[in-house]
C-alpha atoms as a PDB file:
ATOM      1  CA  UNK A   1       0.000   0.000   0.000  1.00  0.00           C
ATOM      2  CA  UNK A   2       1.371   3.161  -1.229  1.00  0.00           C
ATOM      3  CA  UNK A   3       0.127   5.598   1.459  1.00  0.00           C
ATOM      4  CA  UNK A   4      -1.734   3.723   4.247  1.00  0.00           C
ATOM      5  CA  UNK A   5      -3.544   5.279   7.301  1.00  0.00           C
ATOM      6  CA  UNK A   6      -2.796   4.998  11.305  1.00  0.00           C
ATOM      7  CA  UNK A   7      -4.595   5.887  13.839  1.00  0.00           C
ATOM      8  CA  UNK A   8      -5.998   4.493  17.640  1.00  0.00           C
ATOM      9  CA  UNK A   9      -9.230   3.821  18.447  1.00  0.00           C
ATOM     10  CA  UNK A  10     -11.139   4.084  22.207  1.00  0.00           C
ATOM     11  CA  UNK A  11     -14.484   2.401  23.399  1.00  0.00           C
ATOM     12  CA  UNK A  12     -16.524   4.062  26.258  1.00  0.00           C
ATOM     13  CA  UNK A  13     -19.590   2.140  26.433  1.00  0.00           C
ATOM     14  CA  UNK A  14     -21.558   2.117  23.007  1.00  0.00           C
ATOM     15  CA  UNK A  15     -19.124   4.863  21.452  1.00  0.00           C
ATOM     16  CA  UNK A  16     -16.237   4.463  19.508  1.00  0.00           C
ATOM     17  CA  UNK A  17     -13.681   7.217  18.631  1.00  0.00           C
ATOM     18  CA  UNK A  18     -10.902   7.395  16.674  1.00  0.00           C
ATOM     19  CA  UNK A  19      -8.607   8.728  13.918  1.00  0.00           C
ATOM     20  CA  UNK A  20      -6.722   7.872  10.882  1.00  0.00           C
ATOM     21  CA  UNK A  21      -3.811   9.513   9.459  1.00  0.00           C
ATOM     22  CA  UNK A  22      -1.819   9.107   6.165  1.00  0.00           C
ATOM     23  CA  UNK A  23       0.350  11.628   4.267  1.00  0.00           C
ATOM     24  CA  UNK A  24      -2.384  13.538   2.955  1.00  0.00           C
ATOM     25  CA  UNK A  25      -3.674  14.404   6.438  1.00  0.00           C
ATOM     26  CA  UNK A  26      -6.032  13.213   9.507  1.00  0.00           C
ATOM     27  CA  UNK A  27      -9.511  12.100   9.612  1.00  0.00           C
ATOM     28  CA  UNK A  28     -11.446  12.101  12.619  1.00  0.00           C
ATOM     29  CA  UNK A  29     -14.409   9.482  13.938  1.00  0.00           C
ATOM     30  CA  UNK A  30     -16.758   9.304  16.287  1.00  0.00           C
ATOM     31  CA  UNK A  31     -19.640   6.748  16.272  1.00  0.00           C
ATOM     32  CA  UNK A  32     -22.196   5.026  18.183  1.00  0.00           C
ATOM     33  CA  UNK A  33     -22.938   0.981  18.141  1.00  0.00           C
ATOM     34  CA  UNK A  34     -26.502   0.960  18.216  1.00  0.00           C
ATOM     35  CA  UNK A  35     -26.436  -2.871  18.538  1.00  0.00           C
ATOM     36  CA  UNK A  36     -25.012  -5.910  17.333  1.00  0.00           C
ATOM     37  CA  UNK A  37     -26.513  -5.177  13.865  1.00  0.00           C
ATOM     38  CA  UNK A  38     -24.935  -1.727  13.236  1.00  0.00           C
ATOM     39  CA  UNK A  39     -23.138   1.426  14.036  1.00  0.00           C
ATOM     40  CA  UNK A  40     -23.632   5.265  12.711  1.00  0.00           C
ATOM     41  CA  UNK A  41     -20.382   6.810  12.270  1.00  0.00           C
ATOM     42  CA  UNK A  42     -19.520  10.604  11.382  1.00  0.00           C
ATOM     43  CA  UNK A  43     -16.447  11.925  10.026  1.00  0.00           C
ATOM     44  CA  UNK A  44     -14.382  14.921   9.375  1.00  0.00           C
ATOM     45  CA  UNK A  45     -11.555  15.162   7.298  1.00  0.00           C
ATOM     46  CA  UNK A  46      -8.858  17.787   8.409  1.00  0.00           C
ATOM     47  CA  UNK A  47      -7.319  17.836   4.975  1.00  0.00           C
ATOM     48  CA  UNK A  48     -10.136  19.048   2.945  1.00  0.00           C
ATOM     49  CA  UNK A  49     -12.709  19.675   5.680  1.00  0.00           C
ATOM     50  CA  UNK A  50     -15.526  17.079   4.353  1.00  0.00           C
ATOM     51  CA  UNK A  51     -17.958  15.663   6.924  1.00  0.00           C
ATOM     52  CA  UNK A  52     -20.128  12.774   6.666  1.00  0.00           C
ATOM     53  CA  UNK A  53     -22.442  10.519   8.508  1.00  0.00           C
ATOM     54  CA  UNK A  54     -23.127   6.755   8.024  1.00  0.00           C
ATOM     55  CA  UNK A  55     -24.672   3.800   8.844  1.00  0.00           C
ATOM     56  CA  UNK A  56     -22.992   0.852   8.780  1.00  0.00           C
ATOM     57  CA  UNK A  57     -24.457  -3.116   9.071  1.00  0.00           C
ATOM     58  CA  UNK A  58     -22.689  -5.836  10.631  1.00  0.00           C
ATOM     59  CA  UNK A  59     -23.222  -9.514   8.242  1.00  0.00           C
ATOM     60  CA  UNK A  60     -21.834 -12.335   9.030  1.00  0.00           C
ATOM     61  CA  UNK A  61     -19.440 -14.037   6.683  1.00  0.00           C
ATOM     62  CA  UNK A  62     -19.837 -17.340   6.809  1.00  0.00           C
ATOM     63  CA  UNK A  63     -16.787 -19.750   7.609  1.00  0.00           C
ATOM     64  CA  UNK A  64     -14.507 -16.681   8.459  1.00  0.00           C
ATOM     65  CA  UNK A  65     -12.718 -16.775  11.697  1.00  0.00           C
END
């Protein structure tokens, strides 16, 4: 990977927070798991200045451990 992101991530309770950070710049998370089916996370990107807010699902994959 030519330019892949780092970051550290923190739990407290149903939130998550964390950020990544690659050569172009940092991007910033916070989210909430609303339940073993999915989490909303927003975003802001300190390069450019984008936000965003999703939902994400959680599917099982079978045979993956």
């Amino acid at each position: 990977m030519k330019n892949p992101s780092v970051g550290n991530y923190e739990i407290r309770g149903e939130k998550i927070y964390f950020s990544t950070t690659s050569g172009a710049g940092t991007v910033i998370y916070k989210g909430k798991i609303k339940d073993k089916h999915f989490l909303i996370l927003k975003s802001k990107s300190l390069i450019n200045s984008y936000k965003d807010k999703e939902k994400y699902y959680f599917i099982a994959v079978p045979d993956m451990k």
